[in-house]
Structures are given as C-alpha cells and as structure tokens.
N, C-alpha and C. Protein backbone atom coordinates (compact mmCIF):
# COMPACT_ATOMS: atom_id res chain seq x y z
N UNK A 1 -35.13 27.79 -34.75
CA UNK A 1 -34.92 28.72 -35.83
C UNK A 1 -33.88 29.75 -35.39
N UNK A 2 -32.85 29.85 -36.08
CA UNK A 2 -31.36 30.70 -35.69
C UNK A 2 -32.31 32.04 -35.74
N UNK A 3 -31.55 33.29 -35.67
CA UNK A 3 -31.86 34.44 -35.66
C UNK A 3 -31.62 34.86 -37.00
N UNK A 4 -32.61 35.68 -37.60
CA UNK A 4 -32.07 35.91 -39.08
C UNK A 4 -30.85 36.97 -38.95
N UNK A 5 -30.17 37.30 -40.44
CA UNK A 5 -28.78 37.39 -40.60
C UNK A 5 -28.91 39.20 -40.34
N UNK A 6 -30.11 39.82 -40.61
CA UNK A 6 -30.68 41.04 -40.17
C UNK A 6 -30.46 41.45 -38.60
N UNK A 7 -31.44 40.21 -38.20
CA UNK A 7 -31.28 40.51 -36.57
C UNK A 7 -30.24 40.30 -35.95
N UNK A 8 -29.32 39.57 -36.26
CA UNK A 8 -28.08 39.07 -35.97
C UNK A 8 -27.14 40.12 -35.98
N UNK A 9 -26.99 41.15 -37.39
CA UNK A 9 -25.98 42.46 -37.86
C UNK A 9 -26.34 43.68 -36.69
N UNK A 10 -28.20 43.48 -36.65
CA UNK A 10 -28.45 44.85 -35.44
C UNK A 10 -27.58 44.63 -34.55
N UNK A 11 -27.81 43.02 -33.82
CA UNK A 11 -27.15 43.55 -32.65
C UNK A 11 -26.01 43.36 -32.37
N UNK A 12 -25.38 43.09 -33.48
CA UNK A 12 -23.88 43.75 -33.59
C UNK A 12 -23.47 44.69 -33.64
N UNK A 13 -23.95 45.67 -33.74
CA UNK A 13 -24.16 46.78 -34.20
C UNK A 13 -24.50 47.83 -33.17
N UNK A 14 -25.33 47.05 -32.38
CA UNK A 14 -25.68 47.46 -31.75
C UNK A 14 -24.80 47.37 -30.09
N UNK A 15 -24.35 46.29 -30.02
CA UNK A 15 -22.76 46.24 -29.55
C UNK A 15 -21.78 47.07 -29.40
N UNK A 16 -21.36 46.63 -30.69
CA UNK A 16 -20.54 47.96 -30.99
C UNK A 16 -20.55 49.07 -30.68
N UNK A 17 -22.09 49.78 -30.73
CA UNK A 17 -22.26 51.00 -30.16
C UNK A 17 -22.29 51.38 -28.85
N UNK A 18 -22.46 50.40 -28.20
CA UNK A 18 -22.31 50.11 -26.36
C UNK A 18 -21.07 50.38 -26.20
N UNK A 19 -20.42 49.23 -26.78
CA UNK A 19 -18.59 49.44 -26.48
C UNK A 19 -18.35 50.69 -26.85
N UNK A 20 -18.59 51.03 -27.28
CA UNK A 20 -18.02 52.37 -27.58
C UNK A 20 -18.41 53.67 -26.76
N UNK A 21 -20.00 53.43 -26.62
CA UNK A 21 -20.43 54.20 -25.25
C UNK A 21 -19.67 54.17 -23.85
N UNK A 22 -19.41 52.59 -23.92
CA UNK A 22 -18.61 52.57 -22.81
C UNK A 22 -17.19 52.97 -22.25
N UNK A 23 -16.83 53.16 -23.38
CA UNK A 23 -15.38 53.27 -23.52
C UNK A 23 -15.45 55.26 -23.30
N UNK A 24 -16.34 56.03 -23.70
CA UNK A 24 -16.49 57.19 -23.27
C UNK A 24 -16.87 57.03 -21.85
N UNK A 25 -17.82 56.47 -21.37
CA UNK A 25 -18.49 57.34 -20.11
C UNK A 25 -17.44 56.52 -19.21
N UNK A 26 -16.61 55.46 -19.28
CA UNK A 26 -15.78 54.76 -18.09
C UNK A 26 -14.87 55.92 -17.40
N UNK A 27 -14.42 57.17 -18.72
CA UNK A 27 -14.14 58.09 -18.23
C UNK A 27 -14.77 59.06 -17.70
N UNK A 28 -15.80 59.55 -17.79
CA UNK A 28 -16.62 60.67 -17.63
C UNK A 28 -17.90 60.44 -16.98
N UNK A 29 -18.23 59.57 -16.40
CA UNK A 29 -19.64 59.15 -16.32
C UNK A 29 -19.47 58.46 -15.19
N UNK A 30 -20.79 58.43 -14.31
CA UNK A 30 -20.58 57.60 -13.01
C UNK A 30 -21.09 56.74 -13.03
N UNK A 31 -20.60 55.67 -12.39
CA UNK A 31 -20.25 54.04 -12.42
C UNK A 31 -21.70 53.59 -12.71
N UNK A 32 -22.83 53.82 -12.06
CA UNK A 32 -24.10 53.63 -12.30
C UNK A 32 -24.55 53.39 -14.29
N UNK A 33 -23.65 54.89 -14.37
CA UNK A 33 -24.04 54.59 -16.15
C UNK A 33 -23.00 53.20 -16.77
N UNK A 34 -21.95 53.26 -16.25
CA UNK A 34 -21.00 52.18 -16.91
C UNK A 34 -21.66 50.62 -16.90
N UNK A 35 -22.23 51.03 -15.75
CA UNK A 35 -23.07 48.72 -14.95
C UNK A 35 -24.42 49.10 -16.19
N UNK A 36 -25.10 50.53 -16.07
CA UNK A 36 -26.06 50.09 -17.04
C UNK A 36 -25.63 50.07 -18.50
N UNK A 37 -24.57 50.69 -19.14
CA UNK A 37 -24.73 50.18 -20.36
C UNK A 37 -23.56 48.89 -20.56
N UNK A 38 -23.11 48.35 -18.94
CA UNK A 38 -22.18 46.83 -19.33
C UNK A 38 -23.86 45.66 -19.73
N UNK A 39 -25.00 46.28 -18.68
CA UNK A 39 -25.92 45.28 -18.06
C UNK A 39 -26.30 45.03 -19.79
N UNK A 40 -26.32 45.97 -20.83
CA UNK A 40 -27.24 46.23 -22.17
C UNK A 40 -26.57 45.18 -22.50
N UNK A 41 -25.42 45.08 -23.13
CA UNK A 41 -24.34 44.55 -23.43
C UNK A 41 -24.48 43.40 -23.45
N UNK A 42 -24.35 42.92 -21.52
CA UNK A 42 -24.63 41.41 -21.68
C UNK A 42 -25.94 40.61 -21.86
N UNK A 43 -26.94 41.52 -21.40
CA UNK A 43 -28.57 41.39 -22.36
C UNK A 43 -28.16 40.80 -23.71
N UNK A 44 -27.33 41.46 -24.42
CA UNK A 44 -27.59 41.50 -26.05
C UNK A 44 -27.00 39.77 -26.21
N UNK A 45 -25.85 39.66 -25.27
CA UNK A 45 -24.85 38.10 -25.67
C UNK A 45 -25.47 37.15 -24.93
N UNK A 46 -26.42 38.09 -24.24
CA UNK A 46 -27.15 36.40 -23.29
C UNK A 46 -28.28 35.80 -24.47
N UNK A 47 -29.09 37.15 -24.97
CA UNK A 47 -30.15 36.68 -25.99
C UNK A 47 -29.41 36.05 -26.96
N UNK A 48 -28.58 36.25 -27.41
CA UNK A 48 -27.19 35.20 -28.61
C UNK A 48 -27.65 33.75 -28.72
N UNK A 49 -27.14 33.92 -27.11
CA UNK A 49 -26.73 32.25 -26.53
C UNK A 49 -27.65 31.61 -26.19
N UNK A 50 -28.33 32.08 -25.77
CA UNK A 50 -30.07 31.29 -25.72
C UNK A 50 -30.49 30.83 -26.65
N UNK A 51 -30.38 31.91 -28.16
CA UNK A 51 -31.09 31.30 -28.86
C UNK A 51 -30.27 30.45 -29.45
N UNK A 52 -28.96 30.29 -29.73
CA UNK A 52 -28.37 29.49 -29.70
C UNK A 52 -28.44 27.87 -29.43
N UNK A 53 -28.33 28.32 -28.07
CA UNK A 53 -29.05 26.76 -26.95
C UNK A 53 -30.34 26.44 -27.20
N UNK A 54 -31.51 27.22 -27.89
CA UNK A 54 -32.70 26.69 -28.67
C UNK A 54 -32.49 25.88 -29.83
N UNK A 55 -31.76 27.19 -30.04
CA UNK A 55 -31.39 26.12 -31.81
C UNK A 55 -30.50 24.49 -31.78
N UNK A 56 -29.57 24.37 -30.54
CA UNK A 56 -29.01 23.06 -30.19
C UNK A 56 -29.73 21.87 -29.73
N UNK A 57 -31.06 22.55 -29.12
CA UNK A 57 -32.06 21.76 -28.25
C UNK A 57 -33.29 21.11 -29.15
N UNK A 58 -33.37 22.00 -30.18
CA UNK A 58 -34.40 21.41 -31.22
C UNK A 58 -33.85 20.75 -32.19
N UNK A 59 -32.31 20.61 -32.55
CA UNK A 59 -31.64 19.78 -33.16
C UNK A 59 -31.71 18.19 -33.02
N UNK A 60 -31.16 18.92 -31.23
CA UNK A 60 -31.15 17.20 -30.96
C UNK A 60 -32.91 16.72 -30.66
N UNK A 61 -34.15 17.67 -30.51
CA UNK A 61 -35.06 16.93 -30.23
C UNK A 61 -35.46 16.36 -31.74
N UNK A 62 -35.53 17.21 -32.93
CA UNK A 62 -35.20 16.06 -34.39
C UNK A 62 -34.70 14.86 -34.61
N UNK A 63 -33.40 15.11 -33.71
CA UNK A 63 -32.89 14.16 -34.64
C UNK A 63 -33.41 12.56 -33.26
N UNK A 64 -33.33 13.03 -32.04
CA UNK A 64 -34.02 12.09 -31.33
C UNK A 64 -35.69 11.14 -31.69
N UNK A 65 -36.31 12.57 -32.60
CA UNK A 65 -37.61 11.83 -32.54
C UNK A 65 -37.57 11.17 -33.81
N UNK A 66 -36.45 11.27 -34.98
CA UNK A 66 -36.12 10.56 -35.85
C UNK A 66 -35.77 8.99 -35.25
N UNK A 67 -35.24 9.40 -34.42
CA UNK A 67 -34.69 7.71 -34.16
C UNK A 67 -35.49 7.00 -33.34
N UNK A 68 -36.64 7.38 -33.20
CA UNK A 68 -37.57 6.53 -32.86
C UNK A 68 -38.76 5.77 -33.40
C-alpha cells in the first residue's frame, strides 16, 4: 500500500522545511546541528524508498502467486 497523497505532501513539506533550516544554520550553527537536521532529511527519503521497495515487493509477490 503506497503512502497516501496526505502523507506523501507532509513530508514534503516537511523537507522543504529542513532544506531550508539547513541552508540557515550551515551558516550560523555548529556542524553538530547541520549532520542533525541532514540525518532528518535523509530519515524522511529513506522512509520514501522503503516504502516504495514494499510497494515493488508486494507487486511482484501478486503477480507471482497469480502465476501459480
């Protein structure tokens, strides 16, 4: 089951608001804050792609147990 189109906009959104955090504190802020809000960031695109790779994995287990 993809992510609905809700949860999907948050964390775009929610993105967005990182990048943009980041883009302030890279100047002003010590490196500690920059790794933690890169670490949020790639949290948000790893959960993406996972569910992603769920949604590819139950495709093919359909369409496999179809063809049997």
């Amino acid at each position: 089951m993809a992510l609905s189109k809700q949860v999907e906009e948050s964390l775009d959104e929610a993105q967005s608001a990182l990048r943009n955090a980041l883009a302030y504190a890279a100047r002003n802020e010590r490196a500690v804050v920059n790794q933690g809000i890169a670490d949020l960031m790639c949290s948000i695109e790893k959960l993406k792609s996972v569910d992603q790779l769920f949604d590819t994995l139950d495709k093919w287990k359909d369409e496999s147990s179809k063809n049997q």
